[in-house]
Protein backbone atom coordinates (compact mmCIF):
# COMPACT_ATOMS: atom_id res chain seq x y z
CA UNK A 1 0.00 0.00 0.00
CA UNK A 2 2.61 2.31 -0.17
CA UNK A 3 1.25 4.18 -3.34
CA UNK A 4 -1.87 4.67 -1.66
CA UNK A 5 -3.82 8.40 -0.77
CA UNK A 6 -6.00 9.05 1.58
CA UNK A 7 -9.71 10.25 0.17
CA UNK A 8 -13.08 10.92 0.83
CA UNK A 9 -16.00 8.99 -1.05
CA UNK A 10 -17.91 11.87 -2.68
CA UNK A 11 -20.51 9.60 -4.84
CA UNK A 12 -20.57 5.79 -5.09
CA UNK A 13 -23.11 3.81 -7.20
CA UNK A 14 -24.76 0.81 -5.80
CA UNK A 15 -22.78 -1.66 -6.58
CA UNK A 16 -19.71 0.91 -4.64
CA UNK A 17 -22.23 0.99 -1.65
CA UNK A 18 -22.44 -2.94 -1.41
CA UNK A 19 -18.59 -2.88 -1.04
CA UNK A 20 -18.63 -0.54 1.74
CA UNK A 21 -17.83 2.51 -0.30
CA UNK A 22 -20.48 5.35 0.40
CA UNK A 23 -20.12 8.90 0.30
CA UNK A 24 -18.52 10.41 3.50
CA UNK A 25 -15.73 7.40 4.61
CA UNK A 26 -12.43 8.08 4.50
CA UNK A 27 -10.79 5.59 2.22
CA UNK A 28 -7.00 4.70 1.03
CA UNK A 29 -6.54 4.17 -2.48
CA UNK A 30 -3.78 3.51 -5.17
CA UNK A 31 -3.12 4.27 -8.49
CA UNK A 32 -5.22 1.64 -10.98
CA UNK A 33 -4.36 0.09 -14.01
CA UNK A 34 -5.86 2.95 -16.18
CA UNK A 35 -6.63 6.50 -16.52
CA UNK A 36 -9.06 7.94 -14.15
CA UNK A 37 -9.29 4.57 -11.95
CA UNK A 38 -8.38 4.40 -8.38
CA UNK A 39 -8.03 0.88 -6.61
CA UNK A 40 -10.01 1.29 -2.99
CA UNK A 41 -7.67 -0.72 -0.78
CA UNK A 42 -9.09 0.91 2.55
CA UNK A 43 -12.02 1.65 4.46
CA UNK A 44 -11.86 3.69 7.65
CA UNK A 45 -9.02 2.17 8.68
CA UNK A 46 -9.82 -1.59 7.76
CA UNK A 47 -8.03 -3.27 5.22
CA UNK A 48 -9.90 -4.91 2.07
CA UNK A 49 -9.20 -8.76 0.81
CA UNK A 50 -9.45 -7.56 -2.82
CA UNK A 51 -8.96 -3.94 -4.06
CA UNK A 52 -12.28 -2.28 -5.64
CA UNK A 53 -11.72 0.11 -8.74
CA UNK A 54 -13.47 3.45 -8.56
CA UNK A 55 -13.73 6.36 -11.22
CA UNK A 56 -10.78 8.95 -9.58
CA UNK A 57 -13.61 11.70 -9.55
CA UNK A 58 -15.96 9.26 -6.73
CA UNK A 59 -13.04 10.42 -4.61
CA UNK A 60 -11.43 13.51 -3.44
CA UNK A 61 -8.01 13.92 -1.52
CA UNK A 62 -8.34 14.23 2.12
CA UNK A 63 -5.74 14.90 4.50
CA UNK A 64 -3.73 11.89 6.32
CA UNK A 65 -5.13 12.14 9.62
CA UNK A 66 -8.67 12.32 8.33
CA UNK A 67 -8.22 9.07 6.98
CA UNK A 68 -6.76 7.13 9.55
CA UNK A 69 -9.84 8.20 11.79
């Protein structure tokens, strides 16, 4: 994980919200295999058993400490 951001969800679709992924949690993410995709590896601090891809624009930066929470 050590490309991964800190982020807050800012819109998730349902399938997003049946992984966990809703707006308002703090997430970690890393860079995904294309343009515009971000690989959710995080959720409030709890670690996911497979990475899900988001659009980079479902997310926006947060700062380290906020994500951690």
């Amino acid at each position: 994980m050590a490309d991964g951001h800190p982020y807050i969800v800012i819109e998730a679709d349902y399938l997003d919200q049946q992984d966990g992924i809703v707006p308002g949690r703090a997430v970690i993410a890393e860079p995904g295999a294309l343009d515009g995709q971000l690989l959710v590896v995080s959720i409030e601090g709890k670690e996911l058993p497979n990475p899900v891809a988001v659009y980079a624009d479902q997310l926006h930066p947060a700062e380290e400490d906020t994500a951690a929470a």
